[in-house]
N, C-alpha and C. Protein backbone atom coordinates (compact mmCIF):
# COMPACT_ATOMS: atom_id res chain seq x y z
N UNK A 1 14.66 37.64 56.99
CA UNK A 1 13.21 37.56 56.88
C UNK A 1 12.61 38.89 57.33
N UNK A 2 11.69 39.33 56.39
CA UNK A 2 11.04 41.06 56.80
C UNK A 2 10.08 40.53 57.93
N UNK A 3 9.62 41.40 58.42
CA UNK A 3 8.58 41.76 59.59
C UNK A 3 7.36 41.01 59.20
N UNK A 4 6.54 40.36 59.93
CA UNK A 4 5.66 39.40 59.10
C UNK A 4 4.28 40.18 58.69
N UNK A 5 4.02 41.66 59.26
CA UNK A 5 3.06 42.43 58.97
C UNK A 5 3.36 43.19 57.23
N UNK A 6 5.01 42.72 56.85
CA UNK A 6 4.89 43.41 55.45
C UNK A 6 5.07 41.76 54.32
N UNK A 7 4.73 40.80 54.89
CA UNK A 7 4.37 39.43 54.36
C UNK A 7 4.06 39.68 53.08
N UNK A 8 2.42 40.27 53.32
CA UNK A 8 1.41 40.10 52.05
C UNK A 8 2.15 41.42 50.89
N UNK A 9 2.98 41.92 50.94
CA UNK A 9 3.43 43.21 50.57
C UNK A 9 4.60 42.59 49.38
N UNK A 10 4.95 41.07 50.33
CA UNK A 10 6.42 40.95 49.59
C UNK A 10 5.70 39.57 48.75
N UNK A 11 4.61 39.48 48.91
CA UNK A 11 4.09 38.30 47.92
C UNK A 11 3.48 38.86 47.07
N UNK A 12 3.04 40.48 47.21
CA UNK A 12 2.67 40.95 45.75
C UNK A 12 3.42 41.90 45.00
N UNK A 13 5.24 41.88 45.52
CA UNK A 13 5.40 42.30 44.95
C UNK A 13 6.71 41.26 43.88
N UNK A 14 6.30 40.11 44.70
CA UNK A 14 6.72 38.71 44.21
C UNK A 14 6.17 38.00 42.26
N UNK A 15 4.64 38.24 43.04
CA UNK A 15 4.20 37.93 41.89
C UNK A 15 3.95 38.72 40.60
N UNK A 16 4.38 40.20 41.49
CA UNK A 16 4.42 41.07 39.69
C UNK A 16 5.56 41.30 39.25
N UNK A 17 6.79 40.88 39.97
CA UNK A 17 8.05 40.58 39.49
C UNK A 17 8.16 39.89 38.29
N UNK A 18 7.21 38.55 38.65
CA UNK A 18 6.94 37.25 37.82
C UNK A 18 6.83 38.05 36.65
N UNK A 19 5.30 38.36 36.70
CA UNK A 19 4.62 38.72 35.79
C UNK A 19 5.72 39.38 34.96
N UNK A 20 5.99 40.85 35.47
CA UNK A 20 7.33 41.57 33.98
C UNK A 20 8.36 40.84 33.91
N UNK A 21 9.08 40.19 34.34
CA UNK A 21 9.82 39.32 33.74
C UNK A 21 9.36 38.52 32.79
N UNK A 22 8.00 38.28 32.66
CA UNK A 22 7.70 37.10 31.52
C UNK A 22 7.35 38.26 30.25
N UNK A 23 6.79 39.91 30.80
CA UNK A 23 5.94 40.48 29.84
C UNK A 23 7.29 41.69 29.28
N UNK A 24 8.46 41.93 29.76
CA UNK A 24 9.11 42.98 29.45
C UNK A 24 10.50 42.51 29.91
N UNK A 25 11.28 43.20 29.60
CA UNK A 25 13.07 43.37 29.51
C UNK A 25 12.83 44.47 30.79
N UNK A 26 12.91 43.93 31.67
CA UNK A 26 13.94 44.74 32.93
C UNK A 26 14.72 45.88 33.02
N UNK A 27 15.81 45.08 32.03
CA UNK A 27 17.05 46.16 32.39
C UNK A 27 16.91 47.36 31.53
N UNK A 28 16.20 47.52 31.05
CA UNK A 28 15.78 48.81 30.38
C UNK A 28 15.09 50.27 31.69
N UNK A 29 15.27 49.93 32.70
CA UNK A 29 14.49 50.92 33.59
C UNK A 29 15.70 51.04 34.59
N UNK A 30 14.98 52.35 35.36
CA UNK A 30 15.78 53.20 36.70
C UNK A 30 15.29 52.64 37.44
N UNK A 31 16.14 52.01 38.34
CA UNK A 31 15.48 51.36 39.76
C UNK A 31 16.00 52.24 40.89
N UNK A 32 14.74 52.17 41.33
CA UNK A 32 15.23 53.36 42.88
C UNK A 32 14.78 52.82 43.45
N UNK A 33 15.99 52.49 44.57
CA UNK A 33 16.03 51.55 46.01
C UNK A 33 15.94 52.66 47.71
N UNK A 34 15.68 52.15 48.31
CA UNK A 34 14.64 53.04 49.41
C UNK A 34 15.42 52.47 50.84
N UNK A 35 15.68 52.80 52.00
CA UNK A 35 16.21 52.66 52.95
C UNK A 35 15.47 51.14 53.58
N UNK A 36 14.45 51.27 53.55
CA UNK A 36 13.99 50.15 54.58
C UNK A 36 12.43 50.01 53.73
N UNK A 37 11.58 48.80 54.28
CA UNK A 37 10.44 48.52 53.46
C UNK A 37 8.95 49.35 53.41
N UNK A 38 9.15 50.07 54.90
CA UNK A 38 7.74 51.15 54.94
C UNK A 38 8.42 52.23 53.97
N UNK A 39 9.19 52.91 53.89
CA UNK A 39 9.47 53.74 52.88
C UNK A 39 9.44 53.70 51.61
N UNK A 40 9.84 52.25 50.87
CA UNK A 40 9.37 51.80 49.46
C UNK A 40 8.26 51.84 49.58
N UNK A 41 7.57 50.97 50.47
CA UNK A 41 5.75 51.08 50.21
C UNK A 41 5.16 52.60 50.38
N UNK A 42 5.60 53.28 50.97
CA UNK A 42 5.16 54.77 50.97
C UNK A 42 5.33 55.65 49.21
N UNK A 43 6.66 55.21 49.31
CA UNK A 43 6.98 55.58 47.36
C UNK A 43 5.83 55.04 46.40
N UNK A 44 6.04 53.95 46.75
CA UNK A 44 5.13 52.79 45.61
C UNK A 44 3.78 53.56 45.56
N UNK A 45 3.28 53.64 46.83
CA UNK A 45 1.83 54.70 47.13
C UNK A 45 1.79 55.56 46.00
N UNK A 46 2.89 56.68 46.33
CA UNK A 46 2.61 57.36 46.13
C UNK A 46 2.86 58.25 44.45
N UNK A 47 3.28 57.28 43.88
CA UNK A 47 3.93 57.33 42.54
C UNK A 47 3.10 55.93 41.85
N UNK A 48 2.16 55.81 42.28
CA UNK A 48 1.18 54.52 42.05
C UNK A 48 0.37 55.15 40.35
N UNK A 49 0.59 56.55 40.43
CA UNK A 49 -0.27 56.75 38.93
C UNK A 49 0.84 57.36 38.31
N UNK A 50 2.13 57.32 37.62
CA UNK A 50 3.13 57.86 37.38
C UNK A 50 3.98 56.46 36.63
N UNK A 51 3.12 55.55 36.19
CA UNK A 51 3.70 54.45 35.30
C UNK A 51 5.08 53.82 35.81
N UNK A 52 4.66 53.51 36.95
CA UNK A 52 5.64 52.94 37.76
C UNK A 52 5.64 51.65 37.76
N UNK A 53 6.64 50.75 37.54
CA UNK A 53 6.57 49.31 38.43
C UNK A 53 7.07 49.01 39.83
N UNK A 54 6.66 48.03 40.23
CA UNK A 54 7.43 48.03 41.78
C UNK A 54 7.82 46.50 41.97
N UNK A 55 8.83 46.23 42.73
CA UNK A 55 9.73 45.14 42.49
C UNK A 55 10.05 44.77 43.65
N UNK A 56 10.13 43.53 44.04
CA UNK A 56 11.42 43.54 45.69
C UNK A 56 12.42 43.93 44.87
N UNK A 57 13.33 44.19 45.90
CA UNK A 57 14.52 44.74 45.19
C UNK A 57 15.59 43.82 44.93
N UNK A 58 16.02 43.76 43.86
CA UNK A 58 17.46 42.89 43.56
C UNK A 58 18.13 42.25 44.51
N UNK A 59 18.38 41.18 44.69
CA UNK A 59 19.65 41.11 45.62
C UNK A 59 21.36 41.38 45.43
N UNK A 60 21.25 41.83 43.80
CA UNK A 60 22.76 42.86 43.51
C UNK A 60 22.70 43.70 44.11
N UNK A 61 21.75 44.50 44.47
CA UNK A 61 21.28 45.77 44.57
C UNK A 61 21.69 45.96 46.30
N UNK A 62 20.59 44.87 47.06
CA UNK A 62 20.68 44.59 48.53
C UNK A 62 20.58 43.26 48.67
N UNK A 63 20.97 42.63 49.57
CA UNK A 63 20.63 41.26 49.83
C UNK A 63 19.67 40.84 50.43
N UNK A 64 19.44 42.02 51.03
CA UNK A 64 17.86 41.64 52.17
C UNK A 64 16.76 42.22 51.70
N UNK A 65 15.61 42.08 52.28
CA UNK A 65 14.28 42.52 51.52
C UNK A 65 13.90 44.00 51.51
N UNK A 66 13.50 44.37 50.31
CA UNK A 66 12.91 45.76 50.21
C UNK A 66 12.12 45.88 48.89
N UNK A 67 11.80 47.36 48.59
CA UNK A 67 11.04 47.52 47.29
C UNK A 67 11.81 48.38 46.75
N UNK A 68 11.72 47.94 45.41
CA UNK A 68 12.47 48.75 44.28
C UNK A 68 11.28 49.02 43.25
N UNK A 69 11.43 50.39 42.74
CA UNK A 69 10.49 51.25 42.16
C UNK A 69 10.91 51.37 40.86
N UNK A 70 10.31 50.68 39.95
CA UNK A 70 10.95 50.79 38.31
C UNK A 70 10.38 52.04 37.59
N UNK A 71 11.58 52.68 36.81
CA UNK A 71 11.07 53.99 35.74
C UNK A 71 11.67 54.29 34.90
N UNK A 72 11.26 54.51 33.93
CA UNK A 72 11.86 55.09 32.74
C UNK A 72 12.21 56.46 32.72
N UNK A 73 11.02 57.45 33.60
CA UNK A 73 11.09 58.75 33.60
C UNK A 73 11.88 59.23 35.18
N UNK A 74 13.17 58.65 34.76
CA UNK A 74 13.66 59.09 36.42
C UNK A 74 13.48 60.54 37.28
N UNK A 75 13.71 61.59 35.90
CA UNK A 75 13.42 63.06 36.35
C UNK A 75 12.30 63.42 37.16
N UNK A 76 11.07 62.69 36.83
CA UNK A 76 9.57 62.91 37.10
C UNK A 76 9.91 62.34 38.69
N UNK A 77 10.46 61.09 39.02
CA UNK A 77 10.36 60.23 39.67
C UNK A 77 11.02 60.96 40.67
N UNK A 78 12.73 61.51 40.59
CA UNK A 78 13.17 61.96 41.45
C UNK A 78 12.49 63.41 42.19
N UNK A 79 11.49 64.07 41.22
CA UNK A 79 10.82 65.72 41.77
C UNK A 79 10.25 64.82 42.63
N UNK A 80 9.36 64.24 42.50
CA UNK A 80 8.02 63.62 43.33
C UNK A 80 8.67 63.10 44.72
N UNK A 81 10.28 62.51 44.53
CA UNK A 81 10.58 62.18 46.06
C UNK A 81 11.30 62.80 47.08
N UNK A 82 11.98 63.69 45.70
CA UNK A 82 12.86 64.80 46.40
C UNK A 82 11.28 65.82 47.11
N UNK A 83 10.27 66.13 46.68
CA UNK A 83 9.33 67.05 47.14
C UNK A 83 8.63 66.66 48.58
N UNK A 84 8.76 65.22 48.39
CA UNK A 84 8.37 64.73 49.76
C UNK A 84 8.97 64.06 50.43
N UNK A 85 10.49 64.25 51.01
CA UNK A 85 11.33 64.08 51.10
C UNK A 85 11.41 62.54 51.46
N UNK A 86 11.67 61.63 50.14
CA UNK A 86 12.17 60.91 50.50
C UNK A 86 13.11 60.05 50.07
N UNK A 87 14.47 59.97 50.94
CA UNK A 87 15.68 59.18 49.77
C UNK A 87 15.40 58.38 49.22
N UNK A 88 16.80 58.31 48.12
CA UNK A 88 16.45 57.19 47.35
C UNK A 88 18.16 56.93 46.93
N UNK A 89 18.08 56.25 46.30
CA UNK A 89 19.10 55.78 44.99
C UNK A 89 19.28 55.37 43.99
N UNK A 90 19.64 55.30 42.58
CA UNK A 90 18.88 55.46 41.75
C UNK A 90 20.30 54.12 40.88
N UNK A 91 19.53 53.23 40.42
CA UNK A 91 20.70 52.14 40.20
C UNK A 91 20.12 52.33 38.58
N UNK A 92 21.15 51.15 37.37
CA UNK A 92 20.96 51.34 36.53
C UNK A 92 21.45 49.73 36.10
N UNK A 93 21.16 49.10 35.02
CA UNK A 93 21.59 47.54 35.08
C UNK A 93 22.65 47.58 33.52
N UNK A 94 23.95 47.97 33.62
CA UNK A 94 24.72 47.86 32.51
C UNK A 94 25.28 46.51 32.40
N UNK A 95 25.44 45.15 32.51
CA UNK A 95 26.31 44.06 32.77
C UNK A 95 26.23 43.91 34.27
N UNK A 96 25.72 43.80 34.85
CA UNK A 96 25.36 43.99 36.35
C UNK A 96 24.58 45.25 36.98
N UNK A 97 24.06 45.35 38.04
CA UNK A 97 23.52 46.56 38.80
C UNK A 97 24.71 47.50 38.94
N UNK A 98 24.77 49.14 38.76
CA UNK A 98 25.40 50.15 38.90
C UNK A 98 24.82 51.08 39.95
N UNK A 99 25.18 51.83 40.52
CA UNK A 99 24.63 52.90 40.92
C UNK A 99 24.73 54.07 40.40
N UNK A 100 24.28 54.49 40.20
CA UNK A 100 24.24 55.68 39.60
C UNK A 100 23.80 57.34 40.19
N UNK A 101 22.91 57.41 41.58
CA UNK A 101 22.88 58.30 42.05
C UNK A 101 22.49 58.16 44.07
N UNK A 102 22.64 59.02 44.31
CA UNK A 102 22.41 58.25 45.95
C UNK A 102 23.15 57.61 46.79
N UNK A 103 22.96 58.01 48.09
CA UNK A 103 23.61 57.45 49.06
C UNK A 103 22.67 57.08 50.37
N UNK A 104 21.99 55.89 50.57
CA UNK A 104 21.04 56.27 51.80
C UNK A 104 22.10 55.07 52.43
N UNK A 105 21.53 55.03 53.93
CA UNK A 105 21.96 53.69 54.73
C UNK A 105 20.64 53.19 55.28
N UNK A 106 21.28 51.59 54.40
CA UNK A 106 20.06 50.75 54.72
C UNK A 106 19.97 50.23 55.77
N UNK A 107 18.43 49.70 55.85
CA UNK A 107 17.99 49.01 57.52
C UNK A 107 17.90 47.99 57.28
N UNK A 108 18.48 46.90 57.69
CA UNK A 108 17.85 45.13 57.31
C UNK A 108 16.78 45.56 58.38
N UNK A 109 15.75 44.36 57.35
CA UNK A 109 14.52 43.90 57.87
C UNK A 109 14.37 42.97 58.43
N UNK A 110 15.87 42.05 58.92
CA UNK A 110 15.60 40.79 59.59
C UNK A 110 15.27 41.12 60.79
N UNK A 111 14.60 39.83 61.00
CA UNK A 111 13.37 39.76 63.08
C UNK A 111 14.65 40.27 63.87
């Protein structure tokens, strides 16, 4: 269970999960997964006009809670985090989740 101050964070990013799953195919995008949950929400910020989606993140991916940042334009995606330094990893969904670039170590968010 995440921290209960990022609650409202993981219920909206709950319900726009919903939403593209009903409006688009998924596995067509770069998901970049983030160490811990203030750092996705810092990404999400900040790549907020850069035709991004934002996702909890898979549980292929991680099992515990975080945000995953959907893109098509990974190049764009990786300047913008590499410039402000912040890791990432960059998965890809062939027949399951892949990784494809990155190495961070994650923080569970459990209490």
């Amino acid at each position: 269970m995440a921290e209960l101050k990022y609650l409202p964070a993981g219920i909206r990013l709950h319900l726009k999960e919903i939403f593209y799953k009903i409006t688009e195919d998924l596995t067509k995008y770069y998901y970049f997964h983030f160490k811990d949950i203030p750092t996705g929400l810092k990404a999400e910020k900040l790549l907020k006009k850069h035709n991004i989606k934002s996702i909890p993140v898979p549980n292929e991916i991680f099992k515990d809670c975080g945000v995953a940042i959907l893109t098509k334009d990974k190049e764009e995606i990786k300047r913008i985090l590499k410039k402000n330094k912040i890791e990432f990893e960059i998965w890809i969904y062939e027949n399951g989740f892949k990784k494809i670039e990155g190495d961070i170590t994650k923080v569970s968010c459990k209490i």
